[in-house]
Protein backbone atom coordinates (compact mmCIF):
# COMPACT_ATOMS: atom_id res chain seq x y z
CA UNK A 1 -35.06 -10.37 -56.26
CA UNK A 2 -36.01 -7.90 -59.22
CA UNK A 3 -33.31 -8.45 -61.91
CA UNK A 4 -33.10 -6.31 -64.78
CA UNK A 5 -30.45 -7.33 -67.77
CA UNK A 6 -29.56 -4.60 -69.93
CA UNK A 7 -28.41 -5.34 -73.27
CA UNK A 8 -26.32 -2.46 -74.32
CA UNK A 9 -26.46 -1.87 -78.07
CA UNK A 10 -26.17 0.66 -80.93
CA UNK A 11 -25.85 0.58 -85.01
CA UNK A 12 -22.53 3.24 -85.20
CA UNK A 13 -19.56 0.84 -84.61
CA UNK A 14 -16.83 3.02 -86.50
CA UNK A 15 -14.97 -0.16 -86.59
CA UNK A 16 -17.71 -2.72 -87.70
CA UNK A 17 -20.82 -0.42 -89.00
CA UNK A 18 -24.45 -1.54 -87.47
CA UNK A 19 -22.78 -4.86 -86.45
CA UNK A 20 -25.75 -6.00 -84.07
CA UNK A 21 -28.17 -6.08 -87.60
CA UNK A 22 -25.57 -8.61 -88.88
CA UNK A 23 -27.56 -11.54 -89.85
CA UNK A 24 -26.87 -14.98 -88.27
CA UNK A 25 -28.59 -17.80 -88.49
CA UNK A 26 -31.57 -15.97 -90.61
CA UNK A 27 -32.18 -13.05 -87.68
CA UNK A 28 -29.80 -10.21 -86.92
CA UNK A 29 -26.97 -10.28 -84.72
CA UNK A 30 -29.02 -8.80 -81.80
CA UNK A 31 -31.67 -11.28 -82.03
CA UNK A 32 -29.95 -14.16 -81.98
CA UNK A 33 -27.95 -12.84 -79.00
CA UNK A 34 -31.30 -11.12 -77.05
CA UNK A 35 -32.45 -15.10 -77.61
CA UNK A 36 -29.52 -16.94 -75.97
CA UNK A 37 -29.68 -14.61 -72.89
CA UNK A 38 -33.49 -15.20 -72.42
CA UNK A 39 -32.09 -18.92 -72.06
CA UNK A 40 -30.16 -17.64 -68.72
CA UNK A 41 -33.47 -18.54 -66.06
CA UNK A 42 -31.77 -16.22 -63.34
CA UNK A 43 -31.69 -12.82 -65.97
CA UNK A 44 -34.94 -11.47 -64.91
CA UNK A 45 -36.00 -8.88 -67.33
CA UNK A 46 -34.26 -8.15 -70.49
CA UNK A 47 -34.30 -4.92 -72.00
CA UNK A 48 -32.08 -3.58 -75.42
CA UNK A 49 -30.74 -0.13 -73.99
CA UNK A 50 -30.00 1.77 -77.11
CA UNK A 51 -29.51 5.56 -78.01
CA UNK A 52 -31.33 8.47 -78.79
CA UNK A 53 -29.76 9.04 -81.94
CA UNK A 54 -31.85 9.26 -85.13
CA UNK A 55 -29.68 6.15 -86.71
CA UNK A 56 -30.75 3.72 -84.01
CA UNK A 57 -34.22 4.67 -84.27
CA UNK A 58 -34.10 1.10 -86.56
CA UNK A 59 -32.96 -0.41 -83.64
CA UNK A 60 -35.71 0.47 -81.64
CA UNK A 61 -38.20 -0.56 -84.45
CA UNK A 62 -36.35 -3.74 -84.59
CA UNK A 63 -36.83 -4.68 -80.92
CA UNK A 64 -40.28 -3.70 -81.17
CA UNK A 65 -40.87 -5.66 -83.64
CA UNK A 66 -39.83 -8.95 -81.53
CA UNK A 67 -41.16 -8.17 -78.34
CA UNK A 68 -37.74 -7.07 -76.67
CA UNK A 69 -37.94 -4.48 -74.58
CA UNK A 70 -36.15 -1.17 -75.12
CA UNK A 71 -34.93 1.69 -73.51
CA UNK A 72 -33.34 4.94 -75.40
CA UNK A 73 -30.31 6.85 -73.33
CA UNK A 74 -27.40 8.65 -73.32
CA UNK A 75 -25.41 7.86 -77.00
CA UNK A 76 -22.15 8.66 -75.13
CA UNK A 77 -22.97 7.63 -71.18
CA UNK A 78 -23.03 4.62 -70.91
CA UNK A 79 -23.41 4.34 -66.98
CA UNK A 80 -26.35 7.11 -67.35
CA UNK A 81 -28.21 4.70 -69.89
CA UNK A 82 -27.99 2.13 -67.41
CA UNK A 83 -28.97 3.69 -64.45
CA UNK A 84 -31.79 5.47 -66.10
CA UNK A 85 -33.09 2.45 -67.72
CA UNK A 86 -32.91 0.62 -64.29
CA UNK A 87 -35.52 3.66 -63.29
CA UNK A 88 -37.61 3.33 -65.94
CA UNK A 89 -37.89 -0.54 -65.45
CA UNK A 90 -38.29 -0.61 -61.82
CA UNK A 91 -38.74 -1.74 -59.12
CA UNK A 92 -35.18 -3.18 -59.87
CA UNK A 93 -33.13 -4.72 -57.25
CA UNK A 94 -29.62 -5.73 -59.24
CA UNK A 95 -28.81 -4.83 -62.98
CA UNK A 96 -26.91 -7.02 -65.14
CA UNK A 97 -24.66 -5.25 -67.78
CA UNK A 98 -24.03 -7.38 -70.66
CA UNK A 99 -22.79 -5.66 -74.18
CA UNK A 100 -24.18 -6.08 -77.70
CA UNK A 101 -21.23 -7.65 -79.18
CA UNK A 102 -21.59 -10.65 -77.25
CA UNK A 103 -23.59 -13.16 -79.13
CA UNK A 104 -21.83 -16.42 -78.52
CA UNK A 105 -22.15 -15.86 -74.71
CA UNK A 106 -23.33 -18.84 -72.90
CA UNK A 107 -26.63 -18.73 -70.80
CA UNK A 108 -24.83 -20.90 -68.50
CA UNK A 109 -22.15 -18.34 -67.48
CA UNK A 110 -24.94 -15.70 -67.12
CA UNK A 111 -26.49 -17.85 -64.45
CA UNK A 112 -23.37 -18.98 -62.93
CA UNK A 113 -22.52 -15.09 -62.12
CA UNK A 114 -25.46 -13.97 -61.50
CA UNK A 115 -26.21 -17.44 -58.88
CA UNK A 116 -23.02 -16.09 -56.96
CA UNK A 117 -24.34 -12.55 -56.50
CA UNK A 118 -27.83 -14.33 -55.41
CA UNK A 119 -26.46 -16.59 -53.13
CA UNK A 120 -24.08 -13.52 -51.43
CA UNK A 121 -27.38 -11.27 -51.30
CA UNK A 122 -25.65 -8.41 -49.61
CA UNK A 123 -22.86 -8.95 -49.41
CA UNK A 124 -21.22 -7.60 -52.40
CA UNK A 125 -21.72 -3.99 -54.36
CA UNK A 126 -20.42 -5.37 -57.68
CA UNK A 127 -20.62 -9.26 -58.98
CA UNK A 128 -18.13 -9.51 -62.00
CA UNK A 129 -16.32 -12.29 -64.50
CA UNK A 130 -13.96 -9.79 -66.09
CA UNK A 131 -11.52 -8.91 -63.29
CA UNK A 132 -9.58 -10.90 -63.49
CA UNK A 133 -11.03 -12.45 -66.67
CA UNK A 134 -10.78 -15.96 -67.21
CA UNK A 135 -14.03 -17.11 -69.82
CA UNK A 136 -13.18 -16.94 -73.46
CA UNK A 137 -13.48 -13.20 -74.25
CA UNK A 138 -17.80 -12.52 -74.94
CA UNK A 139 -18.83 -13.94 -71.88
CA UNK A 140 -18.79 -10.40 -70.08
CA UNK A 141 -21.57 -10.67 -67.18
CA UNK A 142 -21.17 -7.54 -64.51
CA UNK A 143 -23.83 -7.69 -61.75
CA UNK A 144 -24.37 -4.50 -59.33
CA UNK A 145 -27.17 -3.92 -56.61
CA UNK A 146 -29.55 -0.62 -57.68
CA UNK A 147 -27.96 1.46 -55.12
CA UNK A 148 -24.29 0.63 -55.74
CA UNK A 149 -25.06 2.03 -59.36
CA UNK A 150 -27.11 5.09 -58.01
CA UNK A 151 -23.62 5.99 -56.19
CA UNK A 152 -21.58 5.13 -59.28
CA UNK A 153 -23.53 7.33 -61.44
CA UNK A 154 -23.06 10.24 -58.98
CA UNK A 155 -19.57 10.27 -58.17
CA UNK A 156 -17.59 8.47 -61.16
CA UNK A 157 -16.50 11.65 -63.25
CA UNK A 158 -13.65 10.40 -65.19
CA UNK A 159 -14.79 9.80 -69.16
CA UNK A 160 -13.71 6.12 -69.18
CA UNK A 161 -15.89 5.47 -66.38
CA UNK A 162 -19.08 7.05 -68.05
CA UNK A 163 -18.37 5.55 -71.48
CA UNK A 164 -17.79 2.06 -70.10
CA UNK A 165 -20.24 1.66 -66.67
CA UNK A 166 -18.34 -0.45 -64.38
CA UNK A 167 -14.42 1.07 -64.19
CA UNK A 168 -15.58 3.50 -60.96
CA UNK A 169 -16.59 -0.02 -59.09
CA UNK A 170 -13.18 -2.19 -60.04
CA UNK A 171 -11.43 0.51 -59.61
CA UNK A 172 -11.89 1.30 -56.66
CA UNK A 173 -11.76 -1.58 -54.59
CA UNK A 174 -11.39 0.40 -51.28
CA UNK A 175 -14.70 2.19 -51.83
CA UNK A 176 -16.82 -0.94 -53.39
CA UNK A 177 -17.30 -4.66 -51.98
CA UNK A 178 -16.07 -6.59 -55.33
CA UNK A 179 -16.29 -10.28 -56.26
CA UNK A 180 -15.06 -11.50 -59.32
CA UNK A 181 -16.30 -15.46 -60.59
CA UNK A 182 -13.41 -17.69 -62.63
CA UNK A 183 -13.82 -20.06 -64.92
CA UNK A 184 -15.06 -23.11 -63.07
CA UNK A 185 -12.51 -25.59 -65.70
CA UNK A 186 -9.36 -23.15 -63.83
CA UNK A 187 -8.51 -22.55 -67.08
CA UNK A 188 -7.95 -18.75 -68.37
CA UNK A 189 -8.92 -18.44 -72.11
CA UNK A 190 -9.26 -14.84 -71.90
CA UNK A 191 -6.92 -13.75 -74.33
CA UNK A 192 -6.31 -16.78 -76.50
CA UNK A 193 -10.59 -17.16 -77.21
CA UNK A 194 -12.30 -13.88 -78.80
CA UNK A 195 -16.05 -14.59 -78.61
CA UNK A 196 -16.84 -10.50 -79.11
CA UNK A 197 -17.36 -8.62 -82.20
CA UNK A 198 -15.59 -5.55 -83.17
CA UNK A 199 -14.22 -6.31 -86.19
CA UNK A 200 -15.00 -8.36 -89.63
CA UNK A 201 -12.96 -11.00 -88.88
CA UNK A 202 -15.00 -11.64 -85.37
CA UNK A 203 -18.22 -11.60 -87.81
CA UNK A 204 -16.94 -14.41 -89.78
CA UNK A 205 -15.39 -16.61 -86.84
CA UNK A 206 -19.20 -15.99 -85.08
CA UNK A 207 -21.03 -16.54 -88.20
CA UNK A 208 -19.04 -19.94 -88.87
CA UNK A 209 -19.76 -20.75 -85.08
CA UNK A 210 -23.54 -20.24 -85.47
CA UNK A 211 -23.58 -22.26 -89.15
CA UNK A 212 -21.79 -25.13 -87.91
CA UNK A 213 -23.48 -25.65 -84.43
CA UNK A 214 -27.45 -23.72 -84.43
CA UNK A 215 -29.06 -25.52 -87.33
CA UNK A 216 -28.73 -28.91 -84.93
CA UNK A 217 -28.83 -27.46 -81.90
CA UNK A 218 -29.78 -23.75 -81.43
CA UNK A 219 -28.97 -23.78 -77.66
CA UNK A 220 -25.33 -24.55 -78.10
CA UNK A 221 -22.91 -23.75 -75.24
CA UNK A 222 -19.03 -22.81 -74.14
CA UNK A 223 -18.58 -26.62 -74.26
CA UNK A 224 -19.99 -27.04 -77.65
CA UNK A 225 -18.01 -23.99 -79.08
CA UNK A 226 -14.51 -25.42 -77.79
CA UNK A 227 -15.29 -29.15 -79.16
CA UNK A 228 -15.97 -27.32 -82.58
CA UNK A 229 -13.08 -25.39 -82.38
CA UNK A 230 -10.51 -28.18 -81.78
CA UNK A 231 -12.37 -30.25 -84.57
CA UNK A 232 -12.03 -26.98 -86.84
CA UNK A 233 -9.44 -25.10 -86.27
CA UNK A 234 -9.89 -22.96 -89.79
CA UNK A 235 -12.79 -21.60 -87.63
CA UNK A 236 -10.36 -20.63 -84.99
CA UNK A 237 -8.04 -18.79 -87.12
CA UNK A 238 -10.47 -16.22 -88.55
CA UNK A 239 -9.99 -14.17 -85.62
CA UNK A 240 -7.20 -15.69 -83.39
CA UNK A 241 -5.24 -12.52 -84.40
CA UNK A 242 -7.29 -10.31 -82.49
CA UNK A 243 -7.81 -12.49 -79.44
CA UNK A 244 -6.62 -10.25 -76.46
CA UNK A 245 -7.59 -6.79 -78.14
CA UNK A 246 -9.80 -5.01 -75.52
CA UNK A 247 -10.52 -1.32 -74.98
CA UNK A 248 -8.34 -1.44 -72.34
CA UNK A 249 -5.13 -0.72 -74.63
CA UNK A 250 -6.15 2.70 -75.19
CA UNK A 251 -6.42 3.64 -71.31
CA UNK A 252 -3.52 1.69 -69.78
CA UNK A 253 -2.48 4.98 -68.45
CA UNK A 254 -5.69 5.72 -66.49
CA UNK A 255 -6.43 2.04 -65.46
CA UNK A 256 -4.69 1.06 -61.95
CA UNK A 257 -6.17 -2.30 -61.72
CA UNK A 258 -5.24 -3.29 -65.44
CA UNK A 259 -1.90 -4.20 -66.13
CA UNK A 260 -0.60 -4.43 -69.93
CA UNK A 261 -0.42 -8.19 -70.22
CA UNK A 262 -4.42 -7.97 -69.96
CA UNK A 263 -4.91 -6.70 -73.53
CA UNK A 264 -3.23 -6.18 -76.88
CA UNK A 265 -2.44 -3.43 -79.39
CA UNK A 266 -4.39 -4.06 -82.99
């Protein structure tokens, strides 16, 4: 099976300016999190999908200059930038959509998701950890077959559904075979972990992560970040306030399989 992973990223955050150039650990942001999902051995290819915008023409540069593949898109479409770079990468079988501002996600997770759709080969249009979430928030892995995404990028009109990708598959469940993967532990950490980066607080809880736990061990896991977190809880509290604050808050009105206790006004 032909897997292509695309990385979704761009440098104008209007809440956290060119957050993926951060540095961590001596390399920026992207880097570091480009790295940890080459350590997922089910991810196939791995490509940055970036914009055609002047200001991430760094971006591209920046890939280049570490051997990571890039694609330029849509700034705006999101599910265009995907689907095209799926085209430009073929043959592709399945594409993996994992965003930018994910850099503590754990390789493990990738392959646990992406094991599921394998093993189901067929069976399912869309392969997803998100709905309902249960992994600390940053371990977003969303799986979908080539032609599933062809129809997706046909017939899904709404805005939130180009901006974001996936909305036209969860929601509509009558129209798409879905399959969603929980947290092994049965635990649901989605809105009491926030793993993502949106805002400077995020920067600092990640950056503390990646001080405390890559110098010893750069492959550092889920299981790893948790121990550290109940041994330093100062960590934890540079961000707890935002845990639960998704995008979802601004579209609760358009969403029908979202309710409100799934996110969190800022």
């Amino acid at each position: 099976m032909n897997i292509l992973t695309v990385i979704q990223a761009r440098r104008g955050s209007s809440r956290l300016p060119d957050k993926v150039s951060l540095p961590l650990a001596g390399q920026p942001l992207l880097v570091r999190m480009v790295q940890r999902v080459q350590r997922a051995t089910l991810a196939g290819q791995i490509v940055v999908a970036t914009t055609t915008d002047a200001a991430d023409d760094a971006l591209a540069t920046l890939c280049e200059a570490h051997n990571i593949d890039v694609f330029r898109g849509s700034p705006t479409d999101l599910l265009d930038r995907h689907y095209q770079a799926a085209l430009a990468f073929g043959p592709v079988d399945a594409v993996v959509k994992i965003p930018s501002d994910c850099p503590l996600i754990d390789p493990a997770v990738i392959d646990r998701v992406l094991g599921y759709y394998i093993d189901t080969a067929g069976q399912f249009d869309f392969v997803g950890n998100l709905h309902p979430a249960t992994y600390p928030d940053g371990n977003d892995v969303e799986v979908m077959p080539l032609g599933a995404l062809a129809t997706a990028w046909r017939e899904a009109h709404r805005p939130l559904e180009r901006e974001h990708t996936t909305p036209f598959f969860w929601e509509n469940p009558g129209h798409f075979r879905l399959a969603n993967v929980a947290w092994e532990t049965g635990l649901d950490y989605s809105m009491s972990h926030r793993f993502t980066i949106d805002y400077r607080e995020d920067y600092e809880f990640i950056k503390a992560v990646f001080d405390a736990l890559y110098p010893a061990n750069p492959a550092f896991g889920l299981d790893d970040i948790l121990t550290l977190l109940k041994q330093r809880p100062d960590i934890y509290a540079l961000n707890a306030s935002l845990a639960g604050v998704n995008w979802y808050r601004n579209h609760l009105d358009e969403l029908k399989t979202v309710a409100a206790d799934q996110t969190k006004a800022i």
